[in-house]
Structures are given as structure tokens and as C-alpha cells.
PDB file of N, CA and C in Angstrom:
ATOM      1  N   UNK A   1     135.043  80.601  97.062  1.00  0.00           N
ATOM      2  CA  UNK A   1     133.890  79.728  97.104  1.00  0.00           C
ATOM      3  C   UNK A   1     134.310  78.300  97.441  1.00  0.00           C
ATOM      4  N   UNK A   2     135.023  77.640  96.794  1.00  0.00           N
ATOM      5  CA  UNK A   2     135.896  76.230  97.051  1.00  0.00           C
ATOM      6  C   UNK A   2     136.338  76.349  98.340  1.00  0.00           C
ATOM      7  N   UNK A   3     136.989  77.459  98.960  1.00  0.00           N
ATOM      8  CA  UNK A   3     137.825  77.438 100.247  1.00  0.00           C
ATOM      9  C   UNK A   3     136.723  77.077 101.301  1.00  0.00           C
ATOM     10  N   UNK A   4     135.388  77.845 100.875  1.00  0.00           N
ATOM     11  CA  UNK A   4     134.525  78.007 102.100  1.00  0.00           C
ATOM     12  C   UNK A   4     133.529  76.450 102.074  1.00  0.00           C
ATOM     13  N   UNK A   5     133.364  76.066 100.906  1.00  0.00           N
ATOM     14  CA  UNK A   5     133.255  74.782 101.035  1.00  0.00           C
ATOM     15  C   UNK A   5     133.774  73.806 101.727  1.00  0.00           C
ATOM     16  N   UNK A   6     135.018  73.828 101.215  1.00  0.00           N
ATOM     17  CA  UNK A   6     136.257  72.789 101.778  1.00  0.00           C
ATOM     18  C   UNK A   6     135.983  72.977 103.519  1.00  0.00           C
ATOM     19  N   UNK A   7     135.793  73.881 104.406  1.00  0.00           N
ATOM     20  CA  UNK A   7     136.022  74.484 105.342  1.00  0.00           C
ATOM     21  C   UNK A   7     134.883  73.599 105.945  1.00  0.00           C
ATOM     22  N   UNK A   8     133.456  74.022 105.643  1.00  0.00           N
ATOM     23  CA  UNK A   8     132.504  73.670 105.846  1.00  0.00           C
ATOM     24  C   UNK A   8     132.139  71.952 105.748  1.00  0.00           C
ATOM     25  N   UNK A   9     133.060  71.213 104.770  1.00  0.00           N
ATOM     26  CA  UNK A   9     133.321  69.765 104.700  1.00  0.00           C
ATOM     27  C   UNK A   9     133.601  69.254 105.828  1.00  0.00           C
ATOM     28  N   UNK A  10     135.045  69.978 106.168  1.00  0.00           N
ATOM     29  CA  UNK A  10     136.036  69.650 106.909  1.00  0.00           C
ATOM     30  C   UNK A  10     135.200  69.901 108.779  1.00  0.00           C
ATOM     31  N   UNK A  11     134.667  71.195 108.740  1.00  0.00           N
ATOM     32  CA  UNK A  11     133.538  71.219 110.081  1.00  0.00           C
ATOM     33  C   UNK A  11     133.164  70.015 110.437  1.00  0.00           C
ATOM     34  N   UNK A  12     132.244  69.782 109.577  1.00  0.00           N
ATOM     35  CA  UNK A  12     131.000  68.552 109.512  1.00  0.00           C
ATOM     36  C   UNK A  12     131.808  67.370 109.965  1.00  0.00           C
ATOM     37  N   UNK A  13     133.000  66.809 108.806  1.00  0.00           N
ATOM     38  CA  UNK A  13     134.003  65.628 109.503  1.00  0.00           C
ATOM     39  C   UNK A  13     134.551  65.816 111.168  1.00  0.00           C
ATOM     40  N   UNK A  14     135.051  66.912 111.033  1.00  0.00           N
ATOM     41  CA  UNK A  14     135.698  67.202 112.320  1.00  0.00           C
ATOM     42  C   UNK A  14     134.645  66.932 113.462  1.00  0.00           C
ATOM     43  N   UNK A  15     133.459  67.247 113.560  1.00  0.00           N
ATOM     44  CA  UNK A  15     131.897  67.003 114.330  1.00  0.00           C
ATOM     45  C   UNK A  15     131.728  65.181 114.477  1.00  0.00           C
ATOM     46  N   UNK A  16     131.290  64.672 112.429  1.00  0.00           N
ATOM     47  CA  UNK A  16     131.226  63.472 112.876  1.00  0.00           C
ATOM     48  C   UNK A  16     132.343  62.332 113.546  1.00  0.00           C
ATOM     49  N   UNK A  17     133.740  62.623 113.790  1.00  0.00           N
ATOM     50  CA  UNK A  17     134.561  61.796 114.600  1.00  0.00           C
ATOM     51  C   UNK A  17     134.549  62.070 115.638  1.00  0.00           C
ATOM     52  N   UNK A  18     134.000  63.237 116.166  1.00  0.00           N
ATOM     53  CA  UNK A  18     134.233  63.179 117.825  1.00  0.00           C
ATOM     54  C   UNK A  18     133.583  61.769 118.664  1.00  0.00           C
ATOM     55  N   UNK A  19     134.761  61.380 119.450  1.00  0.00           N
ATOM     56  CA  UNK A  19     134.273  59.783 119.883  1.00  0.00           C
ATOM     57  C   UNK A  19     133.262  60.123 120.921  1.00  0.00           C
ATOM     58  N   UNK A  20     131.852  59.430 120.760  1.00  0.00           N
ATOM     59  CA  UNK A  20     130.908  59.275 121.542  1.00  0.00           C
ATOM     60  C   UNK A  20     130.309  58.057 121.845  1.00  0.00           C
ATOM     61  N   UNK A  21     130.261  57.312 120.964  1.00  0.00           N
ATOM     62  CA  UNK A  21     129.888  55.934 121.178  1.00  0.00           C
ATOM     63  C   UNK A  21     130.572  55.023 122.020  1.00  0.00           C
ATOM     64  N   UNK A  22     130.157  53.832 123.060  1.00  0.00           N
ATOM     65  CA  UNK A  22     130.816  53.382 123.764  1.00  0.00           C
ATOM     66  C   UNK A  22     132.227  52.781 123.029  1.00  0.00           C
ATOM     67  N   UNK A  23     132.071  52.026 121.978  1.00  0.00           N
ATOM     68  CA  UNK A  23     132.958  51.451 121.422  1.00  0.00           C
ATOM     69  C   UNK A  23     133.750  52.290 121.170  1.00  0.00           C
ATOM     70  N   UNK A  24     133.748  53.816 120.420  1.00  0.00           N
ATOM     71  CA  UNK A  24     135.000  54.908 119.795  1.00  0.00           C
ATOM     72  C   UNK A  24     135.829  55.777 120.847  1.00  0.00           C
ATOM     73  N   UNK A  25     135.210  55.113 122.027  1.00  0.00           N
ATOM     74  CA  UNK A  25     135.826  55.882 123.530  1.00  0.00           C
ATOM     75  C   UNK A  25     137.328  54.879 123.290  1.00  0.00           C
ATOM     76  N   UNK A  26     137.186  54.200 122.932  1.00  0.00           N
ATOM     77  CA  UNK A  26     138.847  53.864 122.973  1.00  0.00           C
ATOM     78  C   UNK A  26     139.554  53.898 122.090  1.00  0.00           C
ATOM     79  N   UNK A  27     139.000  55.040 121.251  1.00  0.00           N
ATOM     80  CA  UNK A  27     140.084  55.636 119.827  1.00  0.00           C
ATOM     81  C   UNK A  27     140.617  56.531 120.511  1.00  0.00           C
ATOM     82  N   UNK A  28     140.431  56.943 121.710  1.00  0.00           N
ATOM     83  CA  UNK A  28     140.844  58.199 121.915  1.00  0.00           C
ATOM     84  C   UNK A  28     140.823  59.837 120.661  1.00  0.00           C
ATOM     85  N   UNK A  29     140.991  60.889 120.840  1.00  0.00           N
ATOM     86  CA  UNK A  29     140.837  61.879 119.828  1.00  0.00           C
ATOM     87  C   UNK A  29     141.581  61.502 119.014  1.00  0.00           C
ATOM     88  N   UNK A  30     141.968  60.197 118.639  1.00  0.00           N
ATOM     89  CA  UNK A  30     143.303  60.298 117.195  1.00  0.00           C
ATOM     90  C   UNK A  30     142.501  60.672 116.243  1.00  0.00           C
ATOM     91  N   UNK A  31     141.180  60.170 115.639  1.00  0.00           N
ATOM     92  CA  UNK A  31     140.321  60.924 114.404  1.00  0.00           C
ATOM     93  C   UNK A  31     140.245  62.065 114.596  1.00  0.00           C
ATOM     94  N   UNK A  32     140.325  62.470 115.669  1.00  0.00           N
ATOM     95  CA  UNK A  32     139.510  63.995 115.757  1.00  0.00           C
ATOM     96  C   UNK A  32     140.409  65.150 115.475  1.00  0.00           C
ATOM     97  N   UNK A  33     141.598  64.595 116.156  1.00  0.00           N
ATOM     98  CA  UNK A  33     142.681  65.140 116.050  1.00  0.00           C
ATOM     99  C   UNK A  33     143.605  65.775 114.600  1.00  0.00           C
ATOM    100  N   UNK A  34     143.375  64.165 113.785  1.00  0.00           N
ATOM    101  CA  UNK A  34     144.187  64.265 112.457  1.00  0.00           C
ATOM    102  C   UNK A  34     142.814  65.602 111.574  1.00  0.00           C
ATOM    103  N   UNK A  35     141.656  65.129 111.402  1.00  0.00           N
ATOM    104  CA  UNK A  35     140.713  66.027 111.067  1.00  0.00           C
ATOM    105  C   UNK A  35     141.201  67.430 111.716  1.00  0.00           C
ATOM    106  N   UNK A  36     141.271  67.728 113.105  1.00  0.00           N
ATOM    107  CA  UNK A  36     141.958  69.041 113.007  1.00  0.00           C
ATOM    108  C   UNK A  36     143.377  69.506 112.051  1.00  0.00           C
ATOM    109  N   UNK A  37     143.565  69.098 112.355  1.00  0.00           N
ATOM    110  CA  UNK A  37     145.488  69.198 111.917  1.00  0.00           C
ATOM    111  C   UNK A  37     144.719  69.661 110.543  1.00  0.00           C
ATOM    112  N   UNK A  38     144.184  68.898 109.682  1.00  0.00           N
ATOM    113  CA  UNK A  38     143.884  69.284 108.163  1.00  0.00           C
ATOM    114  C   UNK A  38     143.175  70.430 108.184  1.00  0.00           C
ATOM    115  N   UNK A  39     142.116  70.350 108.783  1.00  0.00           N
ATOM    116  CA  UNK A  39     141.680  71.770 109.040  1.00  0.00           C
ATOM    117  C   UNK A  39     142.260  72.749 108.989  1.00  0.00           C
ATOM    118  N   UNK A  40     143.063  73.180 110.209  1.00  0.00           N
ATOM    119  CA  UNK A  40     144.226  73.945 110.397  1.00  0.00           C
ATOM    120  C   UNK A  40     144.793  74.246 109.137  1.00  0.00           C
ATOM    121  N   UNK A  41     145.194  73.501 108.263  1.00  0.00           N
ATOM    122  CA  UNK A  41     146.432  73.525 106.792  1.00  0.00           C
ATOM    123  C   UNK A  41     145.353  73.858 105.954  1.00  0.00           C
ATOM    124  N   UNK A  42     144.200  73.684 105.956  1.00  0.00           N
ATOM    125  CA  UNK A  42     143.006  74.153 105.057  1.00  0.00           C
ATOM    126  C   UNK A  42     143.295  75.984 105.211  1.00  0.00           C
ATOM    127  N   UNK A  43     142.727  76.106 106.466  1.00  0.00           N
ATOM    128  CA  UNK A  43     142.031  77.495 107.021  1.00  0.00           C
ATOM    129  C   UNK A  43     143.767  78.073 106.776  1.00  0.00           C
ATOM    130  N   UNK A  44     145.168  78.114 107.128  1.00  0.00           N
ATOM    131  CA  UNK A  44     146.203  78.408 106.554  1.00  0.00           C
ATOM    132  C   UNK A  44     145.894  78.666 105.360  1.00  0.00           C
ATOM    133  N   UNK A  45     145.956  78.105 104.439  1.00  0.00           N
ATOM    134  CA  UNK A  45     145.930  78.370 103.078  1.00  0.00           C
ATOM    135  C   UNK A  45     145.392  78.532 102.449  1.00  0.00           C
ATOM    136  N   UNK A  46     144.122  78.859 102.862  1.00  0.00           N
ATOM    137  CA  UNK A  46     142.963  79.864 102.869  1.00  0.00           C
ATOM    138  C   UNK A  46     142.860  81.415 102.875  1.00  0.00           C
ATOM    139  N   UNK A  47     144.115  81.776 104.202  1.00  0.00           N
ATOM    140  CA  UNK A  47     144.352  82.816 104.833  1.00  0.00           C
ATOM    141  C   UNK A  47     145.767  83.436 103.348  1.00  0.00           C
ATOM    142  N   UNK A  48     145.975  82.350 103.042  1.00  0.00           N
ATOM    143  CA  UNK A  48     147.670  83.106 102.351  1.00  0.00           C
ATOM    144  C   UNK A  48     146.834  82.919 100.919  1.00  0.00           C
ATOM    145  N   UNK A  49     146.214  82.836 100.784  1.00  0.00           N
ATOM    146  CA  UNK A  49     145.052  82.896  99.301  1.00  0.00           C
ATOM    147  C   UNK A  49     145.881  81.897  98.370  1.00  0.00           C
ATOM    148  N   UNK A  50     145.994  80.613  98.819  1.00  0.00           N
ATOM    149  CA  UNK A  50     146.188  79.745  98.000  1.00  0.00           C
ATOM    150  C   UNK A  50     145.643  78.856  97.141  1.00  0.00           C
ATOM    151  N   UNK A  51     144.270  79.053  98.288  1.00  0.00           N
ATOM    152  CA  UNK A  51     143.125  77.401  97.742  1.00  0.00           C
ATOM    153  C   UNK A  51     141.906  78.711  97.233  1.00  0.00           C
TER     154      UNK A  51
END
């Protein structure tokens, strides 16, 4: 239940950094990016029934 939460958090963040606004076009994906990466280590340890 926590895992699928966490997951579903982590969606939503991962969604709201994608750069769209004129100004966040020159973050390039670094938000979007690090939000994946965690993701990733979420959904991992998810999979090995840790969290």
C-alpha cells in the first residue's frame, strides 16, 4: 500500500517538473531527470519487497 503510494507521488512530481514554461526551458531535464532516477530506486525496491 505505501509502495503504491510512494509510486503514485513520485508520477505526479515526475509530470509536475517537466520544463514547459518559457522560463524552465533553460533548466534543461535536470528536475526531471533527478525525479526519475528516484523513481527508478523507488519502483527497484518495490520489486525486491523492501518498501
Amino acid at each position: 500500500m505505501l509502495g503504491t503510494i510512494l509510486i503514485v507521488v513520485l508520477l505526479l512530481a515526475l509530470i509536475g517538473a517537466w520544463p514547459r514554461w518559457p522560463h524552465s526551458r533553460n533548466w534543461g531535464y535536470y528536475p526531471t531527470g533527478g525525479l526519475g532516477i528516484v523513481l527508478v530506486i523507488v519502483l527497484v525496491l518495490l520489486l525486491l519487497g523492501l518498501i
